[in-house]
PDB file of N, CA and C in Angstrom:
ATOM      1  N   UNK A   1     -89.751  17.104  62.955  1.00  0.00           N
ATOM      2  CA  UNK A   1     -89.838  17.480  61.550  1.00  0.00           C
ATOM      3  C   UNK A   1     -91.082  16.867  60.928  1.00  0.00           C
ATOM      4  N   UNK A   2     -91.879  17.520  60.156  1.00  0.00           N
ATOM      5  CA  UNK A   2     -92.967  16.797  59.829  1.00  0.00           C
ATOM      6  C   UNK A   2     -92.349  16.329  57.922  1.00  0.00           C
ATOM      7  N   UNK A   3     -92.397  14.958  58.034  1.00  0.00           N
ATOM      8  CA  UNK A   3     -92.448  14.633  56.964  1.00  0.00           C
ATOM      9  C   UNK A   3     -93.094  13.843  55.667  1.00  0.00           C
ATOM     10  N   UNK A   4     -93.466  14.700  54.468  1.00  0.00           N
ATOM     11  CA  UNK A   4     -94.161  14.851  53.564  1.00  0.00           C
ATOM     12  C   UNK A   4     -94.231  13.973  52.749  1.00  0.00           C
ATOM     13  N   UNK A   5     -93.297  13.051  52.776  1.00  0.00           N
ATOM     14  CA  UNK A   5     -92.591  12.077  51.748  1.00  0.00           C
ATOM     15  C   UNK A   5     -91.541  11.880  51.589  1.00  0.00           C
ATOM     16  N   UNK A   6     -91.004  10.500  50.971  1.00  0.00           N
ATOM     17  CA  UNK A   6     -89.869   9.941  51.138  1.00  0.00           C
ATOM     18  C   UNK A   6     -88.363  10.448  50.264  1.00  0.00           C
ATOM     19  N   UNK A   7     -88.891  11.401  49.787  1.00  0.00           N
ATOM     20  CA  UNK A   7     -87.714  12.103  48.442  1.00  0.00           C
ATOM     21  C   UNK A   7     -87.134  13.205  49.157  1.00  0.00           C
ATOM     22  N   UNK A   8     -85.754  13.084  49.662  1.00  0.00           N
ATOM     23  CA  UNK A   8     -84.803  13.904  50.654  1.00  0.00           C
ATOM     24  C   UNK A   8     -84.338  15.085  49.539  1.00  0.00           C
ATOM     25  N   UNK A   9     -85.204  16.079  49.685  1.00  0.00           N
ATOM     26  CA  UNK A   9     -84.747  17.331  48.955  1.00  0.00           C
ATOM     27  C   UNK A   9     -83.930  18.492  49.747  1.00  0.00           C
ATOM     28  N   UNK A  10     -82.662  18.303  49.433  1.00  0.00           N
ATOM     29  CA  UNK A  10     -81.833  19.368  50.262  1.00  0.00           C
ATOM     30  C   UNK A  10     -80.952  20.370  49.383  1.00  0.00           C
ATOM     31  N   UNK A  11     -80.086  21.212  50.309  1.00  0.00           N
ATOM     32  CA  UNK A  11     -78.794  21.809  49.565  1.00  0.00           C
ATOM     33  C   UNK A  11     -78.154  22.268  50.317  1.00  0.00           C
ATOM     34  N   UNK A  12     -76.842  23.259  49.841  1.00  0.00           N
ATOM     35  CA  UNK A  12     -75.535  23.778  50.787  1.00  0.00           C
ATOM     36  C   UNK A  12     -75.853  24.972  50.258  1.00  0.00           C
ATOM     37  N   UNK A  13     -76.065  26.126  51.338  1.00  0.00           N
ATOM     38  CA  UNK A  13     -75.947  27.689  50.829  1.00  0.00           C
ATOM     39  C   UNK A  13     -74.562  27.819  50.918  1.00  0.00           C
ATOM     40  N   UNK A  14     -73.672  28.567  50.273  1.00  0.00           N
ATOM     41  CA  UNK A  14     -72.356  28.974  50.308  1.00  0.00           C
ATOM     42  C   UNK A  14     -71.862  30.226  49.495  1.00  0.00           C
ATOM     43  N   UNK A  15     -71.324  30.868  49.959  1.00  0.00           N
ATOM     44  CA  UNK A  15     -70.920  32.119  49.112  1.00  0.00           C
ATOM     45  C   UNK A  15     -69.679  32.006  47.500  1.00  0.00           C
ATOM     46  N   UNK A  16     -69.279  32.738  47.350  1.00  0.00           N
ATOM     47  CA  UNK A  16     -68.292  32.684  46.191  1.00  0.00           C
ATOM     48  C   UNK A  16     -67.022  31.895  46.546  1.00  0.00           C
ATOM     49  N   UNK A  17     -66.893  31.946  47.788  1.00  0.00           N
ATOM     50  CA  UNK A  17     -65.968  31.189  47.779  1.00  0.00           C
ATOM     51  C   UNK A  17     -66.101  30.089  48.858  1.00  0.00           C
ATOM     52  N   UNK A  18     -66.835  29.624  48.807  1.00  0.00           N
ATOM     53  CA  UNK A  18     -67.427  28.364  49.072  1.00  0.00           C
ATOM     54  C   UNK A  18     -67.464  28.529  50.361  1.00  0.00           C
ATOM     55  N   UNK A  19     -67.684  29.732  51.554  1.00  0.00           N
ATOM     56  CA  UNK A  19     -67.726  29.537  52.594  1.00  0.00           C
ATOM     57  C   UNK A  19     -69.849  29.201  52.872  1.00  0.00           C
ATOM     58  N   UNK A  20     -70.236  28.377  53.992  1.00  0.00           N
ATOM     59  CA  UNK A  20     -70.926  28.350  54.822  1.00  0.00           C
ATOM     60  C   UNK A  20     -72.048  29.811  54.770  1.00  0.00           C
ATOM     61  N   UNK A  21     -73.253  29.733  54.352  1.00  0.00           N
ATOM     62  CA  UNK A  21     -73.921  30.660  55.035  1.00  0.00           C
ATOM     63  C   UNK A  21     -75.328  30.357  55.860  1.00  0.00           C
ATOM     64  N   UNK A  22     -75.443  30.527  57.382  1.00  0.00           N
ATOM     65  CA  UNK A  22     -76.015  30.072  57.781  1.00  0.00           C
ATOM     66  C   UNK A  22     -77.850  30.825  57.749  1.00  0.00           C
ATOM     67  N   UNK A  23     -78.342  30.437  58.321  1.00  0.00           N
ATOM     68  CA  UNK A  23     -79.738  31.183  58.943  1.00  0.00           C
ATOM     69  C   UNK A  23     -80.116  31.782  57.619  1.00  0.00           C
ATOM     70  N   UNK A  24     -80.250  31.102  56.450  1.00  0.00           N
ATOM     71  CA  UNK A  24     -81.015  31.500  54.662  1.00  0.00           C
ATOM     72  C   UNK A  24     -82.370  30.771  55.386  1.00  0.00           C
ATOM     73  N   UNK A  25     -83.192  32.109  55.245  1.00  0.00           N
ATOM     74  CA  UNK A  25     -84.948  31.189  54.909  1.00  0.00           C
ATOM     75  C   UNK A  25     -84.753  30.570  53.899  1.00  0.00           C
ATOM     76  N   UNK A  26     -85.336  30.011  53.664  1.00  0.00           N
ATOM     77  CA  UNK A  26     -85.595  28.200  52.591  1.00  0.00           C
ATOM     78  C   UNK A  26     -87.426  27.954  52.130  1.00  0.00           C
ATOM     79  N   UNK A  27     -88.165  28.112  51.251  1.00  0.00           N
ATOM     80  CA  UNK A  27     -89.447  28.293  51.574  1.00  0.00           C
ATOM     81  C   UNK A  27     -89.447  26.864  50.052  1.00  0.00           C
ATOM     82  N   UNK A  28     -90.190  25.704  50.276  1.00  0.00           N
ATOM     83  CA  UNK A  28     -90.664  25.312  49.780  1.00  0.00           C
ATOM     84  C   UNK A  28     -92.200  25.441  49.196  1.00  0.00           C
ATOM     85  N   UNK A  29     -92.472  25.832  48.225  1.00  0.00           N
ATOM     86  CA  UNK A  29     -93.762  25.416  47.413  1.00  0.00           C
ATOM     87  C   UNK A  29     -94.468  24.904  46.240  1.00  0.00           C
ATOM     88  N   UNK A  30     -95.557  24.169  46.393  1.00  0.00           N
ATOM     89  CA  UNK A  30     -96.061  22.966  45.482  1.00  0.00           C
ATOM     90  C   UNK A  30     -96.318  23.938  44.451  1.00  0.00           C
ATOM     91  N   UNK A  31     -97.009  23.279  42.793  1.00  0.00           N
ATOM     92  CA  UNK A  31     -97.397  23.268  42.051  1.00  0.00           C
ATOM     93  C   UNK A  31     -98.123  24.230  41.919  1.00  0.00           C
ATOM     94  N   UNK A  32     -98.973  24.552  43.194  1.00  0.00           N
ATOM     95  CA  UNK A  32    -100.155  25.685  43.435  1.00  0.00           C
ATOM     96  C   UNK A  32     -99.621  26.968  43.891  1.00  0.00           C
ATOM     97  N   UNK A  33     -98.034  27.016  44.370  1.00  0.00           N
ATOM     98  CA  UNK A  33     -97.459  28.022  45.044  1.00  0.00           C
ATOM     99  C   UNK A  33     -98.128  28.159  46.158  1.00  0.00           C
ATOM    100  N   UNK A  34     -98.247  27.423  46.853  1.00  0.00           N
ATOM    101  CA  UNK A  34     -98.926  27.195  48.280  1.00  0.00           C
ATOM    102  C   UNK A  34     -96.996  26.789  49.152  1.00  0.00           C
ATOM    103  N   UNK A  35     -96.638  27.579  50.117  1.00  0.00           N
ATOM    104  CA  UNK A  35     -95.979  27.322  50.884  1.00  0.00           C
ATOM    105  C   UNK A  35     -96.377  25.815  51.480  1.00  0.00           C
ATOM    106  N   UNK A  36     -95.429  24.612  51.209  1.00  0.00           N
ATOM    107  CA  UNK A  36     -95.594  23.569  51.759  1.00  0.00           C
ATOM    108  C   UNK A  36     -94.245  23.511  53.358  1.00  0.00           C
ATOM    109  N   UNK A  37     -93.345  24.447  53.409  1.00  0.00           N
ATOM    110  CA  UNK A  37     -92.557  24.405  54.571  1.00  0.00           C
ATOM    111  C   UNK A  37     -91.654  25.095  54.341  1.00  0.00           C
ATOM    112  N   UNK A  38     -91.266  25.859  55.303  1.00  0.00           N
ATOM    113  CA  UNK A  38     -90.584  26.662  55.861  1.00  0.00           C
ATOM    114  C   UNK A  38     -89.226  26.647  56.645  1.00  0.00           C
ATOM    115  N   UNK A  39     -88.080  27.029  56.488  1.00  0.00           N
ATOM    116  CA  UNK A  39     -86.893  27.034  57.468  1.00  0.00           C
ATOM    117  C   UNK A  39     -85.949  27.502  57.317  1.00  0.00           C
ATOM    118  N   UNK A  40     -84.469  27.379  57.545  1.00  0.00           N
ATOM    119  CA  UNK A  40     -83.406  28.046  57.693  1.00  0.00           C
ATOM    120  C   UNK A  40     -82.042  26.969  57.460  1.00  0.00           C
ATOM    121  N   UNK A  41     -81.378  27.443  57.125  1.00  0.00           N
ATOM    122  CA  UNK A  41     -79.921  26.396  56.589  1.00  0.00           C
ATOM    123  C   UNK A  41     -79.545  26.905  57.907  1.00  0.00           C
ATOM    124  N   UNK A  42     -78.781  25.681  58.132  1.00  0.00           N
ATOM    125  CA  UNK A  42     -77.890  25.594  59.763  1.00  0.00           C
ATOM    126  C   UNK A  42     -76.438  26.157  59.478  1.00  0.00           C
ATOM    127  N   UNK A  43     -75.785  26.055  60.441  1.00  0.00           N
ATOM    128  CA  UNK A  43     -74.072  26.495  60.995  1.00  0.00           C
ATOM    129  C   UNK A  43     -73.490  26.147  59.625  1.00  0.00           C
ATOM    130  N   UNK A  44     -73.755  25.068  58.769  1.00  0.00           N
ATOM    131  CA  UNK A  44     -72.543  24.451  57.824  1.00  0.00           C
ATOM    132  C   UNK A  44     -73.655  25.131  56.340  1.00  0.00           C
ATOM    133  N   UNK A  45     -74.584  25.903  56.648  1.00  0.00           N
ATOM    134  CA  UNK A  45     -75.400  26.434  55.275  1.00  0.00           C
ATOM    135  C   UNK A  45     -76.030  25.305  54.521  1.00  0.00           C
ATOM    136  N   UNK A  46     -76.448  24.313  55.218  1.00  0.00           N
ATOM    137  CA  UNK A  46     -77.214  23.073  54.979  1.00  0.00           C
ATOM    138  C   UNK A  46     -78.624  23.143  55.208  1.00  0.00           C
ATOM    139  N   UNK A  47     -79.534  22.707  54.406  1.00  0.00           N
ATOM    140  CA  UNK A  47     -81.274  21.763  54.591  1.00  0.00           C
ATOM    141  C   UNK A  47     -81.398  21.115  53.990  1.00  0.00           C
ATOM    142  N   UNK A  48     -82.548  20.520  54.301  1.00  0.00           N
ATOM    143  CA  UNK A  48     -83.881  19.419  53.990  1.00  0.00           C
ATOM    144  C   UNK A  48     -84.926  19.416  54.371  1.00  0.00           C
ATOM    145  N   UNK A  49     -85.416  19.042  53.547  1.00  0.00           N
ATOM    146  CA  UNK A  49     -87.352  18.102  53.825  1.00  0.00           C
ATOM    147  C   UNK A  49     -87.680  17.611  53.085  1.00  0.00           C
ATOM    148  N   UNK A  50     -88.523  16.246  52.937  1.00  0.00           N
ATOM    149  CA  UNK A  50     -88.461  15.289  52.870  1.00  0.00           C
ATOM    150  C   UNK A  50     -90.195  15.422  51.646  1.00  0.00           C
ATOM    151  N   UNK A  51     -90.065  15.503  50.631  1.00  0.00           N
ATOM    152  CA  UNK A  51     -91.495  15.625  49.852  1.00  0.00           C
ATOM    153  C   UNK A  51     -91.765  14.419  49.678  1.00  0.00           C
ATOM    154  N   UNK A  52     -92.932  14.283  48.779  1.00  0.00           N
ATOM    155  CA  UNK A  52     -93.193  12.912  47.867  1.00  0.00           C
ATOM    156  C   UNK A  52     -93.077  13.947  46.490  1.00  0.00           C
ATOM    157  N   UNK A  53     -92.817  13.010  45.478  1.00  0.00           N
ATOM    158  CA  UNK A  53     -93.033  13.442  43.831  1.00  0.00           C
ATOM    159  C   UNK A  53     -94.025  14.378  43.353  1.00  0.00           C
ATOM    160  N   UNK A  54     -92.917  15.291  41.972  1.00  0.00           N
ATOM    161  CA  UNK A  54     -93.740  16.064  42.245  1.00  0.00           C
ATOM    162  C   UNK A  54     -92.696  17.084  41.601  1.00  0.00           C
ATOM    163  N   UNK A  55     -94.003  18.413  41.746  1.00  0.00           N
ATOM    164  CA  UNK A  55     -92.972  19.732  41.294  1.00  0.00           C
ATOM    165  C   UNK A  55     -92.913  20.496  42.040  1.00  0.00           C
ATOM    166  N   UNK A  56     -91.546  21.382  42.568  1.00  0.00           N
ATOM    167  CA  UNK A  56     -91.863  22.477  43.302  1.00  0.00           C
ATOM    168  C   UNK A  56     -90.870  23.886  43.415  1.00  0.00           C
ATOM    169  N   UNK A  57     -90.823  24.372  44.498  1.00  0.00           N
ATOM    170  CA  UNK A  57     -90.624  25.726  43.897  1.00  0.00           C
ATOM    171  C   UNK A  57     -89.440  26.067  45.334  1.00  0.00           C
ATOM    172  N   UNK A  58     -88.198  26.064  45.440  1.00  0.00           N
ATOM    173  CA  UNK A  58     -87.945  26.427  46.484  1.00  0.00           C
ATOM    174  C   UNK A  58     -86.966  27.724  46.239  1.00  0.00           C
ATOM    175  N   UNK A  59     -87.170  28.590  47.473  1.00  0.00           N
ATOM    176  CA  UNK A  59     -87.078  29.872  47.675  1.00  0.00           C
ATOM    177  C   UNK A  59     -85.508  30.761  48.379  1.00  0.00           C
ATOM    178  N   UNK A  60     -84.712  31.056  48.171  1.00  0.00           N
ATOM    179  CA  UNK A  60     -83.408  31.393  49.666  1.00  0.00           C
ATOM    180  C   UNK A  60     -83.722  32.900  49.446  1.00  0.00           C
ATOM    181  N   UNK A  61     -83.609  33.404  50.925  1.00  0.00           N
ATOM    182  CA  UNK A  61     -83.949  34.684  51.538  1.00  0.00           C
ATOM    183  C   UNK A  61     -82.929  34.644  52.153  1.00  0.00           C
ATOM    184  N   UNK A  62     -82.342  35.659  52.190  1.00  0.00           N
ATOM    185  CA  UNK A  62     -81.651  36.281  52.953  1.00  0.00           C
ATOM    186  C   UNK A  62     -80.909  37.735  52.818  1.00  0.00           C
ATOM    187  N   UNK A  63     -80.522  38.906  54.014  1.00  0.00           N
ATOM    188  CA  UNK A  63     -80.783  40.277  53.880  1.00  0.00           C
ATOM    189  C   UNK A  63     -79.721  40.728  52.992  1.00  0.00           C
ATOM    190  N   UNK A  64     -78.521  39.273  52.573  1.00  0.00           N
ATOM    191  CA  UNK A  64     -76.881  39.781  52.105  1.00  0.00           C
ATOM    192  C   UNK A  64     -77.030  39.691  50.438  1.00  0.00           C
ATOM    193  N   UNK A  65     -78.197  38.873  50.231  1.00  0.00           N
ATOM    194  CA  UNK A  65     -78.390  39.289  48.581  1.00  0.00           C
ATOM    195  C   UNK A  65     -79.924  38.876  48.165  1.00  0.00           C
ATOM    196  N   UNK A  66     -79.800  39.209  46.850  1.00  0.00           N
ATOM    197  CA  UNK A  66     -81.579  38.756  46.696  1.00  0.00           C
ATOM    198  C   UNK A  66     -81.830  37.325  46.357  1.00  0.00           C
ATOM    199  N   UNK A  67     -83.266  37.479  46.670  1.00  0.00           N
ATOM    200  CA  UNK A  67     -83.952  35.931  47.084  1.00  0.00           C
ATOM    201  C   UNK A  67     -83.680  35.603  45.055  1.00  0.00           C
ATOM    202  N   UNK A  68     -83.295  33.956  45.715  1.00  0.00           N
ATOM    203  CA  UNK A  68     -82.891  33.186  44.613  1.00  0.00           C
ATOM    204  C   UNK A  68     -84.587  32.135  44.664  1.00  0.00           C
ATOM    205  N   UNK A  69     -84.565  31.769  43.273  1.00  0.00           N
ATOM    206  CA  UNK A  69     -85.315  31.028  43.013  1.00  0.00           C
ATOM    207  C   UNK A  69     -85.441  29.767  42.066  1.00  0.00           C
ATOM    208  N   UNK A  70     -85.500  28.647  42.778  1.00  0.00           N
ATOM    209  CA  UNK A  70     -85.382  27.237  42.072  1.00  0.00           C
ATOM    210  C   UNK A  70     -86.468  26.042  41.772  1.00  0.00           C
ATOM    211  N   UNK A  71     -87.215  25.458  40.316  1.00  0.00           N
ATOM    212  CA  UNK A  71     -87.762  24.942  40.523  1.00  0.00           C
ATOM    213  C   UNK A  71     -87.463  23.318  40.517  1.00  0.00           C
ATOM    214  N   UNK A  72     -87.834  22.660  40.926  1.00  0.00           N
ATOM    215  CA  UNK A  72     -86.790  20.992  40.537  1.00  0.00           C
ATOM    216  C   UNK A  72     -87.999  20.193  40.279  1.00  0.00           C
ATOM    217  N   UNK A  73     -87.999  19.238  39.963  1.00  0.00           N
ATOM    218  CA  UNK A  73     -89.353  18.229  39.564  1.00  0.00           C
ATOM    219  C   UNK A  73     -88.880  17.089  40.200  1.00  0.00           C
ATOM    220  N   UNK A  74     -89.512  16.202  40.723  1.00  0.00           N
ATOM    221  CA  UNK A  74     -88.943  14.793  41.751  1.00  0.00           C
ATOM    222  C   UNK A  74     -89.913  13.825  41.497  1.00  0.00           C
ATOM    223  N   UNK A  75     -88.679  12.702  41.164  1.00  0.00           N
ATOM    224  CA  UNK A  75     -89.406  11.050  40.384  1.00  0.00           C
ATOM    225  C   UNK A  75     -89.656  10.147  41.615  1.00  0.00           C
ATOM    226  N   UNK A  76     -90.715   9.555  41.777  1.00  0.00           N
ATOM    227  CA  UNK A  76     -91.339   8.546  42.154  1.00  0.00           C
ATOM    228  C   UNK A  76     -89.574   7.746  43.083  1.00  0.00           C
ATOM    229  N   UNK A  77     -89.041   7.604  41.713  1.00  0.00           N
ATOM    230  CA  UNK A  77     -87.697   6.580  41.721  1.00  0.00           C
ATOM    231  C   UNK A  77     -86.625   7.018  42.803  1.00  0.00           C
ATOM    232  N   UNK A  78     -86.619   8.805  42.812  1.00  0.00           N
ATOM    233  CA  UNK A  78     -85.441   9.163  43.179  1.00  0.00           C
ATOM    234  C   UNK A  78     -85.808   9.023  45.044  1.00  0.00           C
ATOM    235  N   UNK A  79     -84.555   8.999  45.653  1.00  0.00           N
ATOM    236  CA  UNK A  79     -84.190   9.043  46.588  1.00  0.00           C
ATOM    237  C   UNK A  79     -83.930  10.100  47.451  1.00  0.00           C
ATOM    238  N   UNK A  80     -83.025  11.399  46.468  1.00  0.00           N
ATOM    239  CA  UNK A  80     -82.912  12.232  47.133  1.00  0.00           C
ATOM    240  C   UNK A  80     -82.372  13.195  45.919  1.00  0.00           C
ATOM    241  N   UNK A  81     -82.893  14.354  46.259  1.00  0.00           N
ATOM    242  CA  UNK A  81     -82.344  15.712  44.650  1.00  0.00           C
ATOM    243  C   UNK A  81     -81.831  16.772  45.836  1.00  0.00           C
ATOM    244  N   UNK A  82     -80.771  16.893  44.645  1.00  0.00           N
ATOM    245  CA  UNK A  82     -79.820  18.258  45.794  1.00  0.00           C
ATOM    246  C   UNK A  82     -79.880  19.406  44.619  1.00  0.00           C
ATOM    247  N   UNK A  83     -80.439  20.718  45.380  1.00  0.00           N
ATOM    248  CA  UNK A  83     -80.484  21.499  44.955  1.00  0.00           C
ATOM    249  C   UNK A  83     -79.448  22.456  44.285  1.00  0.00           C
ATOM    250  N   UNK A  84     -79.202  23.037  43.317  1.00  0.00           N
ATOM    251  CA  UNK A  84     -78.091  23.694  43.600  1.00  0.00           C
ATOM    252  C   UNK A  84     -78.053  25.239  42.946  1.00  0.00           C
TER     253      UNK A  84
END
């Protein structure tokens, strides 16, 4: 995993009724809308990667509904921001 910085930015994809959805592209990007990384939520509809502070832009794809879009901002302080 290449990692960017110490601020554990993750989340849980899950449907309406809270099941698991796996294999969601996930597209992180900076300030500039420059794709900073790329991937897929696993078996339990889980990711991460790991930024430094900062603003950014992350993305879920997938073919069962349309791409959602989230921006979050991350403090120096924090540890870890869960998306939701």
């Amino acid at each position: 995993k290449l990692v960017l910085g110490n601020i554990r930015l993750h989340g849980y994809i899950v449907n309406k009724s809270k099941i698991p959805i796996p294999d969601v592209i996930v597209n992180v990007y900076n300030d500039s809308n420059e794709k900073v990384k790329g991937l897929s939520s696993d078996a339990n509809g889980h990711w991460e990667v790991r930024l430094p502070a900062g603003r950014f832009g992350v993305e879920y794809i997938h073919k069962k509904f349309k791409p959602i879009n989230r921006t979050v901002e991350l403090e120096e302080a924090q540890n870890e921001y869960e998306v939701r």
